[in-house]
N, C-alpha and C. Protein backbone atom coordinates (compact mmCIF):
# COMPACT_ATOMS: atom_id res chain seq x y z
N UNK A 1 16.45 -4.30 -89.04
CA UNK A 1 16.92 -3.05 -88.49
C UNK A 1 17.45 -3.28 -87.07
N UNK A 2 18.89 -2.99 -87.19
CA UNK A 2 19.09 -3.06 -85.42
C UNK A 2 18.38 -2.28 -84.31
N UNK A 3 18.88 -3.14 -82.94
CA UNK A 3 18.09 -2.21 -81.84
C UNK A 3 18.43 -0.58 -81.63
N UNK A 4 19.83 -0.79 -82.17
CA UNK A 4 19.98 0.49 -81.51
C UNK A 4 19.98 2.11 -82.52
N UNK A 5 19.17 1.62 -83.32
CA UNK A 5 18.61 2.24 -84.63
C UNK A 5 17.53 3.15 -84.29
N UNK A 6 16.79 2.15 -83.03
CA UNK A 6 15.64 2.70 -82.52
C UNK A 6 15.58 3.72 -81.80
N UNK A 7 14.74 4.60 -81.30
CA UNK A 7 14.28 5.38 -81.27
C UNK A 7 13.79 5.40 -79.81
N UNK A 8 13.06 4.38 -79.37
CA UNK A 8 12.77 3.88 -78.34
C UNK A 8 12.95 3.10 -77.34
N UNK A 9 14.35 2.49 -78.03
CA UNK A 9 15.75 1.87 -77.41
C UNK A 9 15.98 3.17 -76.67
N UNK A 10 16.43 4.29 -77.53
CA UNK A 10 17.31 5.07 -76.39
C UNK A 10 16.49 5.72 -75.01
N UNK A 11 14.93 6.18 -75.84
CA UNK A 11 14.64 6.53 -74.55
C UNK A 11 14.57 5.44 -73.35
N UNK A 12 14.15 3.92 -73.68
CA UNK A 12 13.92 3.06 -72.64
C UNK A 12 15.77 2.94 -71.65
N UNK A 13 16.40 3.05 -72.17
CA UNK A 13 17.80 3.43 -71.58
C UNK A 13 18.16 4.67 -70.89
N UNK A 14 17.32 6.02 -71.41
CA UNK A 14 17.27 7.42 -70.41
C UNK A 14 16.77 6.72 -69.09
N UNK A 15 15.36 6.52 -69.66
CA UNK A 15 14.83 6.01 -68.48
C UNK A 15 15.09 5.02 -67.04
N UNK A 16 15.89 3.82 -68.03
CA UNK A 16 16.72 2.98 -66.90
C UNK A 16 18.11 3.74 -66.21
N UNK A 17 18.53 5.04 -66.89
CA UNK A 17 19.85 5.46 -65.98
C UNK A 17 18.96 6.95 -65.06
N UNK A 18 17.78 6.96 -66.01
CA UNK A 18 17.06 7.90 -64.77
C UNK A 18 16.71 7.56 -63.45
N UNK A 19 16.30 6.43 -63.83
CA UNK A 19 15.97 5.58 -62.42
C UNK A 19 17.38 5.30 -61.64
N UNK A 20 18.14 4.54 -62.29
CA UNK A 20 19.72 4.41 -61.30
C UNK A 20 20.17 5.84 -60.54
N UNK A 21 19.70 6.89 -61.11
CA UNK A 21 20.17 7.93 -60.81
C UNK A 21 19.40 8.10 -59.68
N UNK A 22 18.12 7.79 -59.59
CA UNK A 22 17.20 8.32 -58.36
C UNK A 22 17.86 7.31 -57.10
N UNK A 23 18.15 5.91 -57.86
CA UNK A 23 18.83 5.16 -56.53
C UNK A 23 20.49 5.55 -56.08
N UNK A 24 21.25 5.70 -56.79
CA UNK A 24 22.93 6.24 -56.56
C UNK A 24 22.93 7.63 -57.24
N UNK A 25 22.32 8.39 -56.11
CA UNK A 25 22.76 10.22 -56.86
C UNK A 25 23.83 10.58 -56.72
N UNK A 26 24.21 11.52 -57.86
CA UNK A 26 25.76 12.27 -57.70
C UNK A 26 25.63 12.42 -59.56
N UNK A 27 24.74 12.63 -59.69
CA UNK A 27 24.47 13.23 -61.08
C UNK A 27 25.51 12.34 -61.91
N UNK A 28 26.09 11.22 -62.09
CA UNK A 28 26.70 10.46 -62.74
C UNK A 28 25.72 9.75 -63.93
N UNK A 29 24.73 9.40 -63.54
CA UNK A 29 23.85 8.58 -64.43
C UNK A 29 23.01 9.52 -65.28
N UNK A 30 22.88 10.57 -64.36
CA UNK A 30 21.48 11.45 -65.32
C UNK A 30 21.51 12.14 -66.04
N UNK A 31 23.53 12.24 -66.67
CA UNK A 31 24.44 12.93 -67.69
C UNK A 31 24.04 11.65 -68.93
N UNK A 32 24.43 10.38 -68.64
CA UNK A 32 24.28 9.53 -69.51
C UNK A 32 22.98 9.42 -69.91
N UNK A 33 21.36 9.31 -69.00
CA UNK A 33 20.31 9.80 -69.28
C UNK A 33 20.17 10.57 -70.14
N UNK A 34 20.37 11.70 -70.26
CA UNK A 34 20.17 12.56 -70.83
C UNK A 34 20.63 12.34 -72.38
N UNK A 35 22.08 12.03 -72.29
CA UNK A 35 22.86 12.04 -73.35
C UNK A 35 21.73 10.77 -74.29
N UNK A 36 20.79 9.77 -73.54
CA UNK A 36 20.56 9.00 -74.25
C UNK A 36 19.11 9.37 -74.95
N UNK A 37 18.25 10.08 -73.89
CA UNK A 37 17.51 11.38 -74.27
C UNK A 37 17.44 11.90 -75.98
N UNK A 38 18.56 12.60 -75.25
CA UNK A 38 18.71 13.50 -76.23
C UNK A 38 18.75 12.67 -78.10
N UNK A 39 19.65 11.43 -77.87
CA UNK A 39 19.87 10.95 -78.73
C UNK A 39 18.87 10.16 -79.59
N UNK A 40 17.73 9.33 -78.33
CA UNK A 40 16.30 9.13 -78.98
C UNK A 40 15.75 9.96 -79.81
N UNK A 41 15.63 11.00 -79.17
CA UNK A 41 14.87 12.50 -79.84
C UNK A 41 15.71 12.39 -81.15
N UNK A 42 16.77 12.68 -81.61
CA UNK A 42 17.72 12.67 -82.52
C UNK A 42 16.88 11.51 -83.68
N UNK A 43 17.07 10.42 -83.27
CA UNK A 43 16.95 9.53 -83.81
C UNK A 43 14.58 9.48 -84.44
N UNK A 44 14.52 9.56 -83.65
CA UNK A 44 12.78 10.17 -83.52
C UNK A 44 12.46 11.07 -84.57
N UNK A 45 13.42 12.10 -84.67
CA UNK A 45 13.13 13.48 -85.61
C UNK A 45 14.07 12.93 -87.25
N UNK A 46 14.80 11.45 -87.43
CA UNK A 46 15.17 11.08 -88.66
C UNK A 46 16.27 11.07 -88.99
N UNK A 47 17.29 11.49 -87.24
CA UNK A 47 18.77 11.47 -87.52
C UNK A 47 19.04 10.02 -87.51
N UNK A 48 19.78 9.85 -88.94
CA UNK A 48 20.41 8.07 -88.13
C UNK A 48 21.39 8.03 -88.46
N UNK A 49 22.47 7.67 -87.46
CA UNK A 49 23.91 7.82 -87.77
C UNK A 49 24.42 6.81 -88.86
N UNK A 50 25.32 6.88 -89.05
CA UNK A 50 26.15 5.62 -90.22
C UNK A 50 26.19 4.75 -89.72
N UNK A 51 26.66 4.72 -88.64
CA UNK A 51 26.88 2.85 -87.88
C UNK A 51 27.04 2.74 -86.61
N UNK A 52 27.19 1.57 -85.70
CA UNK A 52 27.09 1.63 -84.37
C UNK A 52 28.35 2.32 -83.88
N UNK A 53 29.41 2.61 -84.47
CA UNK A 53 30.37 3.47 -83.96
C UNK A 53 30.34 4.77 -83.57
N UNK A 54 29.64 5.58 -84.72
CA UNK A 54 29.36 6.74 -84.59
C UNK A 54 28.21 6.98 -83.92
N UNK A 55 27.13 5.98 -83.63
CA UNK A 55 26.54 6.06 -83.23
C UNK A 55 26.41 6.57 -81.33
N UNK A 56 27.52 5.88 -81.01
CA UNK A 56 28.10 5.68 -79.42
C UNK A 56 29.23 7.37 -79.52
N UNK A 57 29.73 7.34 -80.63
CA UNK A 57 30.72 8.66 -80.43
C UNK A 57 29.48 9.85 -80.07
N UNK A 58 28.59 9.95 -81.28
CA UNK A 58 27.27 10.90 -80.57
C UNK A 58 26.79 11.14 -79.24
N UNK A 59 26.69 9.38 -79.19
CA UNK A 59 26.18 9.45 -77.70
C UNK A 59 26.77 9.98 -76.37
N UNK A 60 28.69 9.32 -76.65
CA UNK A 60 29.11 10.22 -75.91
C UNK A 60 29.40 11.75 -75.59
N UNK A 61 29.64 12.12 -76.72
CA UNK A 61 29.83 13.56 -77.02
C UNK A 61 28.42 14.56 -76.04
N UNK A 62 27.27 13.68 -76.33
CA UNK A 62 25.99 14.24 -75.96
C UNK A 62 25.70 14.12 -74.39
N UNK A 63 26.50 13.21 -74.12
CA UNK A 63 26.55 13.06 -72.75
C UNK A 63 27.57 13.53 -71.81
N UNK A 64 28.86 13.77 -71.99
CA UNK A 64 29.32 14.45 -71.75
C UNK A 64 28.99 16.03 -71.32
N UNK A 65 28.80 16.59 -72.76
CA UNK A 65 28.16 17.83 -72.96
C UNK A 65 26.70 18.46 -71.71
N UNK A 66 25.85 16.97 -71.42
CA UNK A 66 24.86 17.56 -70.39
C UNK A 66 25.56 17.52 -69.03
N UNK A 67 26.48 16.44 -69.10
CA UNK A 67 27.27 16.52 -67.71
C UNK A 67 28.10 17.84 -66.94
N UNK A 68 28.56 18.15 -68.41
CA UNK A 68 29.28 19.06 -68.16
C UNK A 68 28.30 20.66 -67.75
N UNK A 69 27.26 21.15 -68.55
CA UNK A 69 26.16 21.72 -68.04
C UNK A 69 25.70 21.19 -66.44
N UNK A 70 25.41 20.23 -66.60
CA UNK A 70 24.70 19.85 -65.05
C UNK A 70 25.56 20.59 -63.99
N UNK A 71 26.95 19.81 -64.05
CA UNK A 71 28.08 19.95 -63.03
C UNK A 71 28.13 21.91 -62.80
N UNK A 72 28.07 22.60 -63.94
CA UNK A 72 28.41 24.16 -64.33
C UNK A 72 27.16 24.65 -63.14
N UNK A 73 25.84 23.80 -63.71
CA UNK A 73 24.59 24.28 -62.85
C UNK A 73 24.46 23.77 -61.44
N UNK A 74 24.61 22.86 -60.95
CA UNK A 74 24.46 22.58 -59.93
C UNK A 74 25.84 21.53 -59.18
N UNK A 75 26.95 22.29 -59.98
CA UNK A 75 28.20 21.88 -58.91
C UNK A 75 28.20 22.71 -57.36
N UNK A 76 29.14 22.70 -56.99
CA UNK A 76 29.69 23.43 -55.66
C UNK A 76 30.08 24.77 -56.10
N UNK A 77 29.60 25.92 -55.44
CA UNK A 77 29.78 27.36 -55.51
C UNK A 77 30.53 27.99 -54.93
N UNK A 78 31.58 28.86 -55.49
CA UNK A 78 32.51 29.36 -54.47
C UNK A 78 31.85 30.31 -53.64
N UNK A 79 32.46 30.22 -52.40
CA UNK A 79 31.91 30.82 -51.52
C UNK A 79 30.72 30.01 -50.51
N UNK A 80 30.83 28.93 -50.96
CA UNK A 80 29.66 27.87 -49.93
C UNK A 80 30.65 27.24 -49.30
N UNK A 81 31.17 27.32 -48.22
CA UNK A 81 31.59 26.90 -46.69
C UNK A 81 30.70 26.88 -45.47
N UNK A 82 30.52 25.58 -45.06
CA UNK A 82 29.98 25.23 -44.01
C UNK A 82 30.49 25.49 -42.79
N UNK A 83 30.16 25.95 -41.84
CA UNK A 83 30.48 26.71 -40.79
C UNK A 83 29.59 26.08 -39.35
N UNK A 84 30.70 25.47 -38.45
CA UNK A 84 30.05 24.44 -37.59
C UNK A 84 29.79 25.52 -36.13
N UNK A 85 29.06 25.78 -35.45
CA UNK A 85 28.94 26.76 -34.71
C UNK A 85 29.19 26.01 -33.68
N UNK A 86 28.41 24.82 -33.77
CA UNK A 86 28.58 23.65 -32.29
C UNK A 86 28.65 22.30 -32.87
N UNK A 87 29.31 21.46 -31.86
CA UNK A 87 29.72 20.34 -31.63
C UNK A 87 28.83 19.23 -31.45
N UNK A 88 28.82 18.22 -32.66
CA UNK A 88 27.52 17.34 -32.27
C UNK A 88 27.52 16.35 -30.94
N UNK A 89 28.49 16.48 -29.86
CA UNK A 89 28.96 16.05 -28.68
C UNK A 89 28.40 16.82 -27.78
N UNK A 90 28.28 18.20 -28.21
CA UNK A 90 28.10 18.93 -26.33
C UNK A 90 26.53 18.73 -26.50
């Protein structure tokens, strides 16, 4: 049975882009986290895709999809302008 069949492959891979994420934030990694998350669980509950192709199309699709949530939830808000009152000089 391949590795990436497993179940516990994907979460040990959430986990390693969870961690990258805690070291280089900007929510880049913790979309792919997730997406890989999500896909363990998938795989855990008896989903198993056809082959390693579709397997990665899932994955992306799934990752994407939290990115795109994340970014919706905690992007930049209109109406948040920073407003400098004083000069870090005087």
């Amino acid at each position: 049975m391949p590795l990436w069949t497993e179940w516990w492959v994907w979460m040990s891979g959430a986990l390693i882009l969870a961690t990258l994420e805690v070291l280089l934030p900007g929510y880049i990694f913790l979309g792919f986290a997730m997406g890989a998350a999500v896909m363990g669980v998938l795989l855990l509950f008896g989903l198993s895709a056809a082959g390693f192709a579709v397997t990665l199309v899932i994955f992306a699709v799934l990752s994407l999809i939290s990115y795109i949530l994340m970014r919706k939830y905690f992007g930049l808000r209109s109406g948040q302008v920073k407003i400098w009152d004083t000069d870090i000089n005087e």
